[in-house]
N, C-alpha and C. Protein backbone atom coordinates (compact mmCIF):
# COMPACT_ATOMS: atom_id res chain seq x y z
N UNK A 1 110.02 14.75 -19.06
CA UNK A 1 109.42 15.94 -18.46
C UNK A 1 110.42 16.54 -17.49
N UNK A 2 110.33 17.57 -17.95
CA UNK A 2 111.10 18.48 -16.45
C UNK A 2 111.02 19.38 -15.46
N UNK A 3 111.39 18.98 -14.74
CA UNK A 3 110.39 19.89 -13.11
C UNK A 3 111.17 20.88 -12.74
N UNK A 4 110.87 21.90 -12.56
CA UNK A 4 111.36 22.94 -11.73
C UNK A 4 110.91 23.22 -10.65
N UNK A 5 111.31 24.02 -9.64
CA UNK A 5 110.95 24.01 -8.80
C UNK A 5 110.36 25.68 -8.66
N UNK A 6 109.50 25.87 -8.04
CA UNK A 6 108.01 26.63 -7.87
C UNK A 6 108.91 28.21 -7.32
N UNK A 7 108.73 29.25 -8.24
CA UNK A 7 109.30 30.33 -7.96
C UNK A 7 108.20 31.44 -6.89
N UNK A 8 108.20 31.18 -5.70
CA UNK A 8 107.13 32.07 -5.19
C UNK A 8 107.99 33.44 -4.85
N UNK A 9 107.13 34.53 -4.55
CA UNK A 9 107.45 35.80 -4.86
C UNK A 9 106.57 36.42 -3.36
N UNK A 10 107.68 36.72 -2.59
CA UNK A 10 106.96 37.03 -1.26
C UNK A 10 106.09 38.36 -0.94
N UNK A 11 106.83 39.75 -1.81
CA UNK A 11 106.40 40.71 -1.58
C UNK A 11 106.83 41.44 -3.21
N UNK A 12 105.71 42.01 -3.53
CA UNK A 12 105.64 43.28 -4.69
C UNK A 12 105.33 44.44 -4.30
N UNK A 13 104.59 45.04 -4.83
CA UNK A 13 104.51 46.54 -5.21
C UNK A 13 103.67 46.75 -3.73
N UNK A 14 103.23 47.74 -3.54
CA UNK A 14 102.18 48.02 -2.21
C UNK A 14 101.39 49.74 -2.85
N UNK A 15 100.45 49.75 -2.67
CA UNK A 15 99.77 50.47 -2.65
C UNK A 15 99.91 51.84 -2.24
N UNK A 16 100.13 52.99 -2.22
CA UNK A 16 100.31 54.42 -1.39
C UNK A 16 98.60 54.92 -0.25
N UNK A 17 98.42 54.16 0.45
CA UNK A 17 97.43 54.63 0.86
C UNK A 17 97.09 55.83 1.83
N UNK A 18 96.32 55.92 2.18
CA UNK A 18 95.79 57.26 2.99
C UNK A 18 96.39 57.13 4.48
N UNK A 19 96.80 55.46 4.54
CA UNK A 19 97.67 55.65 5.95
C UNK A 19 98.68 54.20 5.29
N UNK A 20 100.01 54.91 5.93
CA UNK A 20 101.05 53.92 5.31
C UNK A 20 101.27 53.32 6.82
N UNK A 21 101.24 51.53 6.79
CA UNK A 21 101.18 51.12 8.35
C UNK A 21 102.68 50.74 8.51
N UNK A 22 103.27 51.07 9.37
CA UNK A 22 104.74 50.59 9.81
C UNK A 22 104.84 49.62 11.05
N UNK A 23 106.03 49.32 10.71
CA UNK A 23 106.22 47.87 11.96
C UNK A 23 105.71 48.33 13.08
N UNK A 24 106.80 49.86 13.15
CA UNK A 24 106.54 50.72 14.69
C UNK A 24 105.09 50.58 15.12
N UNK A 25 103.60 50.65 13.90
CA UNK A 25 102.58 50.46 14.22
C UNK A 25 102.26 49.33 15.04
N UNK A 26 102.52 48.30 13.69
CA UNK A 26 102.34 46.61 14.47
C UNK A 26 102.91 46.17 15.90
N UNK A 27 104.45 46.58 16.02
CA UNK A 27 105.11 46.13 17.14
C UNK A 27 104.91 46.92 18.90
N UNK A 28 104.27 48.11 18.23
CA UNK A 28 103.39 48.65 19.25
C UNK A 28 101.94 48.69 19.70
N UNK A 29 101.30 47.47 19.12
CA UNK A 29 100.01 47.43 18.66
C UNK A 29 98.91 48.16 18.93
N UNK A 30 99.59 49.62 18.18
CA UNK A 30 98.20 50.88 17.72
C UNK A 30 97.51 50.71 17.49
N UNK A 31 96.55 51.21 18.22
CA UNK A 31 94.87 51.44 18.08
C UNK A 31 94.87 52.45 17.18
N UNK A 32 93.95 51.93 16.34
CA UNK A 32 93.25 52.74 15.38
C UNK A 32 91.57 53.11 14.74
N UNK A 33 91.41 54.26 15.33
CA UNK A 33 89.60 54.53 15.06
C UNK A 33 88.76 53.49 14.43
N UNK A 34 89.53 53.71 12.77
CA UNK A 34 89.07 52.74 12.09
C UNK A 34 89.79 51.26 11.29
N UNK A 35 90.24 50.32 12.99
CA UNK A 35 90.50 49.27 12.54
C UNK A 35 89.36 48.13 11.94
N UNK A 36 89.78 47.32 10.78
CA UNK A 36 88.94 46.96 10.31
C UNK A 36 89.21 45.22 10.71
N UNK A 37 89.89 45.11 11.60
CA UNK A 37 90.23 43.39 12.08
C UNK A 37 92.11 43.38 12.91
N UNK A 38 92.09 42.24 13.29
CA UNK A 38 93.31 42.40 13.97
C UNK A 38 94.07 41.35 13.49
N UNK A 39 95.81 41.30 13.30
CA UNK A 39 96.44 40.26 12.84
C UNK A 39 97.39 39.92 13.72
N UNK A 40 98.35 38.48 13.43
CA UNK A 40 98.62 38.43 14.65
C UNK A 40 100.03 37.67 13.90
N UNK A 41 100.25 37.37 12.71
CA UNK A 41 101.66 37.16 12.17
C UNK A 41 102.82 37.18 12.77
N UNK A 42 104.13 36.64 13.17
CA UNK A 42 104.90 37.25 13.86
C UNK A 42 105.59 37.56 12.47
N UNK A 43 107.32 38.29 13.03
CA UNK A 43 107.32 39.64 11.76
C UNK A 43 108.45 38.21 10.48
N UNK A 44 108.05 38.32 9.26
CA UNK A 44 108.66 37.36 8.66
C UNK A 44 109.25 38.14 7.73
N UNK A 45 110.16 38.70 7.71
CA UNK A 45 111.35 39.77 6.48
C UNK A 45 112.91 39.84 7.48
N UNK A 46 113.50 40.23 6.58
CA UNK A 46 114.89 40.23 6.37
C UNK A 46 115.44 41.51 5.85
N UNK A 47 116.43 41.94 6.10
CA UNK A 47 116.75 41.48 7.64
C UNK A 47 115.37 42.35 8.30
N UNK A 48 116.00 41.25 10.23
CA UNK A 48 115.03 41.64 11.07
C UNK A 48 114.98 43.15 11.37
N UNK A 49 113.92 43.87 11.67
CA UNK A 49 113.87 45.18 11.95
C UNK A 49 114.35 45.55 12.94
N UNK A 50 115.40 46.38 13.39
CA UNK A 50 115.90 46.88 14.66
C UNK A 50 114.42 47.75 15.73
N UNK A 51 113.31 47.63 14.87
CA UNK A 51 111.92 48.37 15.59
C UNK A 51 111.98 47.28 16.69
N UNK A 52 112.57 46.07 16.33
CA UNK A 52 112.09 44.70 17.15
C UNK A 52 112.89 44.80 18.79
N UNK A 53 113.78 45.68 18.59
CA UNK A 53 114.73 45.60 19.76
C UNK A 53 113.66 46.54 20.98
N UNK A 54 112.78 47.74 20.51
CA UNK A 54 112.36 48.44 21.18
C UNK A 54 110.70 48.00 21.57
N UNK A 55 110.70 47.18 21.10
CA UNK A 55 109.38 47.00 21.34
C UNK A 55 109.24 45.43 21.62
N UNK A 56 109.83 44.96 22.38
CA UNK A 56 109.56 43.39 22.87
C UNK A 56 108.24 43.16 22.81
N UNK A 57 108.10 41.87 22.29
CA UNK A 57 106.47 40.94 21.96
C UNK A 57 105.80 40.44 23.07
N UNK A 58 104.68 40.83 23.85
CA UNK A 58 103.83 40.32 24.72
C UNK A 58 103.92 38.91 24.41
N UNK A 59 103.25 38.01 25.72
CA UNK A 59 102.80 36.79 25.77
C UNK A 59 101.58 36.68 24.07
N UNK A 60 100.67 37.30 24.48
CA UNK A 60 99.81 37.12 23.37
C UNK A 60 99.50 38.82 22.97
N UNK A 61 100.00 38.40 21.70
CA UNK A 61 100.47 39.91 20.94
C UNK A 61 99.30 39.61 19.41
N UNK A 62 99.05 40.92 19.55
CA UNK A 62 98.27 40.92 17.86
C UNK A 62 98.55 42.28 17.57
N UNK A 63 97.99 42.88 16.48
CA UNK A 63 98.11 44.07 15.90
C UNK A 63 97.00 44.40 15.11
N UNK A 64 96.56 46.08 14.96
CA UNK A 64 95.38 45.75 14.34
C UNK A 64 95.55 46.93 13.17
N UNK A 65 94.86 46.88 11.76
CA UNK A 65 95.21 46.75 10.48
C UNK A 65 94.01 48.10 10.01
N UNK A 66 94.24 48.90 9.95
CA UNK A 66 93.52 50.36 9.56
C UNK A 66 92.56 50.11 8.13
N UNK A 67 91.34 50.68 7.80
CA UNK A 67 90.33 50.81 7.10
C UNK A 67 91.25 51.64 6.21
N UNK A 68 92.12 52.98 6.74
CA UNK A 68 92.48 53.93 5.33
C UNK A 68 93.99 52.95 4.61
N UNK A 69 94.70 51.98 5.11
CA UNK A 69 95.76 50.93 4.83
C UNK A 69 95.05 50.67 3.40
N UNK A 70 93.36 50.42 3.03
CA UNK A 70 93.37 49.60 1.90
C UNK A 70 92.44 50.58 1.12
N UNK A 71 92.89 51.88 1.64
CA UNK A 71 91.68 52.83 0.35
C UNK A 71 93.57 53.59 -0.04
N UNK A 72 93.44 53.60 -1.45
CA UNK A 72 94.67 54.34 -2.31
C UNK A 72 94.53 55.38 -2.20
N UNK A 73 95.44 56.31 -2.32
CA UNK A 73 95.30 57.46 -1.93
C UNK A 73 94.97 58.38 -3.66
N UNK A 74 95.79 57.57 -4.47
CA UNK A 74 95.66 58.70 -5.85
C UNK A 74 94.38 57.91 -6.59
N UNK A 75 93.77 57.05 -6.34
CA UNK A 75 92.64 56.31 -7.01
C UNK A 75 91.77 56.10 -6.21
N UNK A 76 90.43 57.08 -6.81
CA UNK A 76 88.80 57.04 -6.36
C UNK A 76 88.36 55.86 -6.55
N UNK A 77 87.51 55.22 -5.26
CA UNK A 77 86.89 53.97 -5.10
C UNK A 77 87.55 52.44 -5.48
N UNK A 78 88.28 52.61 -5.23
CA UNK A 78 89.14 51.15 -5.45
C UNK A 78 89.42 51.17 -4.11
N UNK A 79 89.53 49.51 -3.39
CA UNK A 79 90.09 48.93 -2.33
C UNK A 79 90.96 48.05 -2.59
N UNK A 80 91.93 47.78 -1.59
CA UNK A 80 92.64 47.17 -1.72
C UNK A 80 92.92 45.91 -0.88
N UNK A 81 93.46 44.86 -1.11
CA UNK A 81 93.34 44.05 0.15
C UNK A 81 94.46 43.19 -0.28
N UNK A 82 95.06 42.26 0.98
CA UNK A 82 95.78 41.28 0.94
C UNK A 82 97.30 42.14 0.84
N UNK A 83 98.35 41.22 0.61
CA UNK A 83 99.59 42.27 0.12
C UNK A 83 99.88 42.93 -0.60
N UNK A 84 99.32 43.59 -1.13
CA UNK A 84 99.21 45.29 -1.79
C UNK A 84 98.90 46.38 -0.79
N UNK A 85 98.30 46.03 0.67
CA UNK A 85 98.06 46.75 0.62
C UNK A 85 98.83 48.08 1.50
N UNK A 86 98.60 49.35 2.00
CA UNK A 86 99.54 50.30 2.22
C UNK A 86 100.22 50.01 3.28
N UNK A 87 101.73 49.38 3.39
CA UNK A 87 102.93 49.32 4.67
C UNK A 87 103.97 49.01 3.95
N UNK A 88 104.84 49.52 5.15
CA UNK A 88 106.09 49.11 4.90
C UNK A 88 106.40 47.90 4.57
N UNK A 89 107.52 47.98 3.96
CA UNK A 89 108.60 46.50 3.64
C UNK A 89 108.42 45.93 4.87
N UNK A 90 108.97 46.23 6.21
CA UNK A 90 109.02 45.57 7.23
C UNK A 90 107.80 45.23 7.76
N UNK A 91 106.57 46.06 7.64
CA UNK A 91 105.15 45.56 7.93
C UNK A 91 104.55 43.97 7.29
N UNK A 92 104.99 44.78 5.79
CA UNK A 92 104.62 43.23 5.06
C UNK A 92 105.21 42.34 5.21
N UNK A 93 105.83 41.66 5.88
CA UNK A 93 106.27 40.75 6.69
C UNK A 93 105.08 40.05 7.57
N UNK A 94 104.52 41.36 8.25
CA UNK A 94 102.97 40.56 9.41
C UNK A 94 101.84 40.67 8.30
N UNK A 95 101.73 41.17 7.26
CA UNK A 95 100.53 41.41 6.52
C UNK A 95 100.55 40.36 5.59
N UNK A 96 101.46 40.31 5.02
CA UNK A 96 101.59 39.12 3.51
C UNK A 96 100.95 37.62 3.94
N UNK A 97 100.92 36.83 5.01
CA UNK A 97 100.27 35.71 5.39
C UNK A 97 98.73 36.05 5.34
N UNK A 98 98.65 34.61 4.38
CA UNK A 98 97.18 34.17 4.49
C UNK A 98 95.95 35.26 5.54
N UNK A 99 95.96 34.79 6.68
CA UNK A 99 95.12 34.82 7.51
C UNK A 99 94.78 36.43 7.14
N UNK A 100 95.96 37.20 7.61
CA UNK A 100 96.06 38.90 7.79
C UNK A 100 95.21 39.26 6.09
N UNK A 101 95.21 38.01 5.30
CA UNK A 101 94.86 38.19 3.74
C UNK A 101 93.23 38.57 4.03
N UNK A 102 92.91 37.49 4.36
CA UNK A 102 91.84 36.99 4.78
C UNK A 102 90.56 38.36 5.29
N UNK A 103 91.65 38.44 5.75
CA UNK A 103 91.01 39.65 7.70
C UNK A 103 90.78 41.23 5.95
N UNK A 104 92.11 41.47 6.00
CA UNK A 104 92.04 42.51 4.87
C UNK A 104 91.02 42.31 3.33
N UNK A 105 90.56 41.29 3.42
CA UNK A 105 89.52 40.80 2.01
C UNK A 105 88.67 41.00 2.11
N UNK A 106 87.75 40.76 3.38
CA UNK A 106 86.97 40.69 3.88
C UNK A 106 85.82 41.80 4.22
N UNK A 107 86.96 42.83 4.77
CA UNK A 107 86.59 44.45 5.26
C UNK A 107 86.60 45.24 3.55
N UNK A 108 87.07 44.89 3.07
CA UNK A 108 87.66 45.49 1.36
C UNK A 108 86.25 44.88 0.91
N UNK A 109 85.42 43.95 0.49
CA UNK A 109 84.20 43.22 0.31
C UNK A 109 83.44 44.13 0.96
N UNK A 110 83.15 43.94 2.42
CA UNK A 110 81.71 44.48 2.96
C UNK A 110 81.93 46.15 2.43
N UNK A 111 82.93 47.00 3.00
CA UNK A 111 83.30 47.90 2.94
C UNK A 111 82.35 48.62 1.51
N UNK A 112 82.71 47.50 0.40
CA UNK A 112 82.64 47.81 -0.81
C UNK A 112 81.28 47.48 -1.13
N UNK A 113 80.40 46.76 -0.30
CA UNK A 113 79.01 46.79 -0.72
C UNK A 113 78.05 47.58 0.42
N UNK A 114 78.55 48.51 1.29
CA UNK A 114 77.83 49.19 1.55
C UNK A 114 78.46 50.29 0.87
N UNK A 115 79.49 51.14 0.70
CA UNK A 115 79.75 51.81 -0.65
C UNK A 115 78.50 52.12 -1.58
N UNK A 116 78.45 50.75 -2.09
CA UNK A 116 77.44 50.72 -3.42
C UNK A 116 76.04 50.96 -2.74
N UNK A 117 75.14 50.75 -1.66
CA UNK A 117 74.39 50.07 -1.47
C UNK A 117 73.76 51.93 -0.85
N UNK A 118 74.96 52.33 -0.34
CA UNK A 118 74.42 53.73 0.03
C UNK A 118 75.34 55.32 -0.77
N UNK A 119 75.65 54.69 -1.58
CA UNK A 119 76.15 55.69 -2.75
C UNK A 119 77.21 56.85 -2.40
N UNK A 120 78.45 56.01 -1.58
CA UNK A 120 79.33 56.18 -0.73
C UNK A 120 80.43 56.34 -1.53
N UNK A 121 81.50 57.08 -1.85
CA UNK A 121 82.84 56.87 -2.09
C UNK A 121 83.78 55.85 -0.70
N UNK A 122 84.58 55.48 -1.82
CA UNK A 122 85.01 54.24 -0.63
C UNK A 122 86.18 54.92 0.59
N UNK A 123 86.42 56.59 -0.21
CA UNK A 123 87.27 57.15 0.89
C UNK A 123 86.35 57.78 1.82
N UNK A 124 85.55 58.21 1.67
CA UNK A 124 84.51 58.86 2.73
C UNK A 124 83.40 57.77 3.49
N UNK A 125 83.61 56.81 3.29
CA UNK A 125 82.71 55.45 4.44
C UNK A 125 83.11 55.76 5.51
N UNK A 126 81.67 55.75 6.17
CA UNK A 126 81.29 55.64 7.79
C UNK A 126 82.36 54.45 8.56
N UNK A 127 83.34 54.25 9.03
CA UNK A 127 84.20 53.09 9.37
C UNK A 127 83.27 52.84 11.17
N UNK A 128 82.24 53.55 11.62
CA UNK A 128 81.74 53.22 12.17
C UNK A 128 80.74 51.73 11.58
N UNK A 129 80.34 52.28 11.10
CA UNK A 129 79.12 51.25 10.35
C UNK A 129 79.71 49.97 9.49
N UNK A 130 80.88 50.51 8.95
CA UNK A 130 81.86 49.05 8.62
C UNK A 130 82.30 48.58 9.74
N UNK A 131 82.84 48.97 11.02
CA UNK A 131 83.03 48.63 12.32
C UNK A 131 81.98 47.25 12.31
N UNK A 132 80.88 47.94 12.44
CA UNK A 132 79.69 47.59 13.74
C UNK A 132 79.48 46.23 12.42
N UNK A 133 79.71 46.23 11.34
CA UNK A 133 78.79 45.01 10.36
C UNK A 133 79.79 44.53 10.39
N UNK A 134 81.76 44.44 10.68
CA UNK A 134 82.19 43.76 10.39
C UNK A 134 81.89 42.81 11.93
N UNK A 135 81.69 43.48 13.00
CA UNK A 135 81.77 42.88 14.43
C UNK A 135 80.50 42.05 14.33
N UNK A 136 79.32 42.36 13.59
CA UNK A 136 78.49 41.18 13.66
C UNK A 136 77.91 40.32 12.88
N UNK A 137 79.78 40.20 11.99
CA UNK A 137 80.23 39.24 11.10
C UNK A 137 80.75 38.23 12.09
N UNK A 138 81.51 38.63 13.15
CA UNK A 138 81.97 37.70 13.58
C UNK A 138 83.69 38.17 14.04
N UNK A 139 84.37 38.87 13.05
CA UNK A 139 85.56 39.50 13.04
C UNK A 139 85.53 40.29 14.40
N UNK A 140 87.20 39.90 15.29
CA UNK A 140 87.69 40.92 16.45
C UNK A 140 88.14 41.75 15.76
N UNK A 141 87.76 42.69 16.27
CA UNK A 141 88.48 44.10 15.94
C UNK A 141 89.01 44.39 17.34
């Protein structure tokens, strides 16, 4: 038998969404109306971003991850989540880990069953009301 060793694949394609998130976002950690959770990755790509020189990292630093990041911009009612979804090369670096997966799956799910539940396109949702059900899910926003 012969073993190879496990080809993982850090970053693909990304999504064009209605808001494209950049480091400058993350490393300045922008508030956004409709954030749908917060991540807290430190930045893992290559090379390092020179954004990093201008924006030194707090003691306890997070960043928080936009509702329009996982609605596509040329495709009605599809969400997106995990690393697909809309940022930069240098973003996906804080987005591509697990957790930030997690946080983005999550809001893409509820998001998507109140959608259905009140006969919503997924670009025109109340991000209030996904707000308020993801916060008493449990999720910081």
């Amino acid at each position: 038998m012969l073993d190879c060793p496990e080809l993982c694949v850090r970053e693909t394609r990304h999504f064009h969404g209605e808001y494209v998130l950049t480091i400058e976002d993350i490393l300045s950690m922008r508030e956004f109306d409709d954030t749908i959770g917060k991540g807290c990755h430190p930045i893992d790509t290559r090379p390092v971003p020179e954004a990093l020189k201008q924006y030194p990292l707090p003691h306890r630093w997070s960043f928080n991850i936009p509702y329009r990041a996982l609605v596509p911009k040329s495709v009605d009612n599809l969400l997106v989540a995990g690393r697909c979804i809309s940022c930069t090369h240098e973003a996906s670096g804080c987005i591509r880990p697990t957790v930030q997966c997690m946080i983005t799956g999550e809001a893409a799910g509820v998001a998507a069953a109140i959608c259905a539940e009140h006969g919503t396109p997924a670009r025109e949702l109340d991000t209030g009301n996904l707000r308020a059900t993801l916060a008493a899910q449990g999720v910081v926003l």
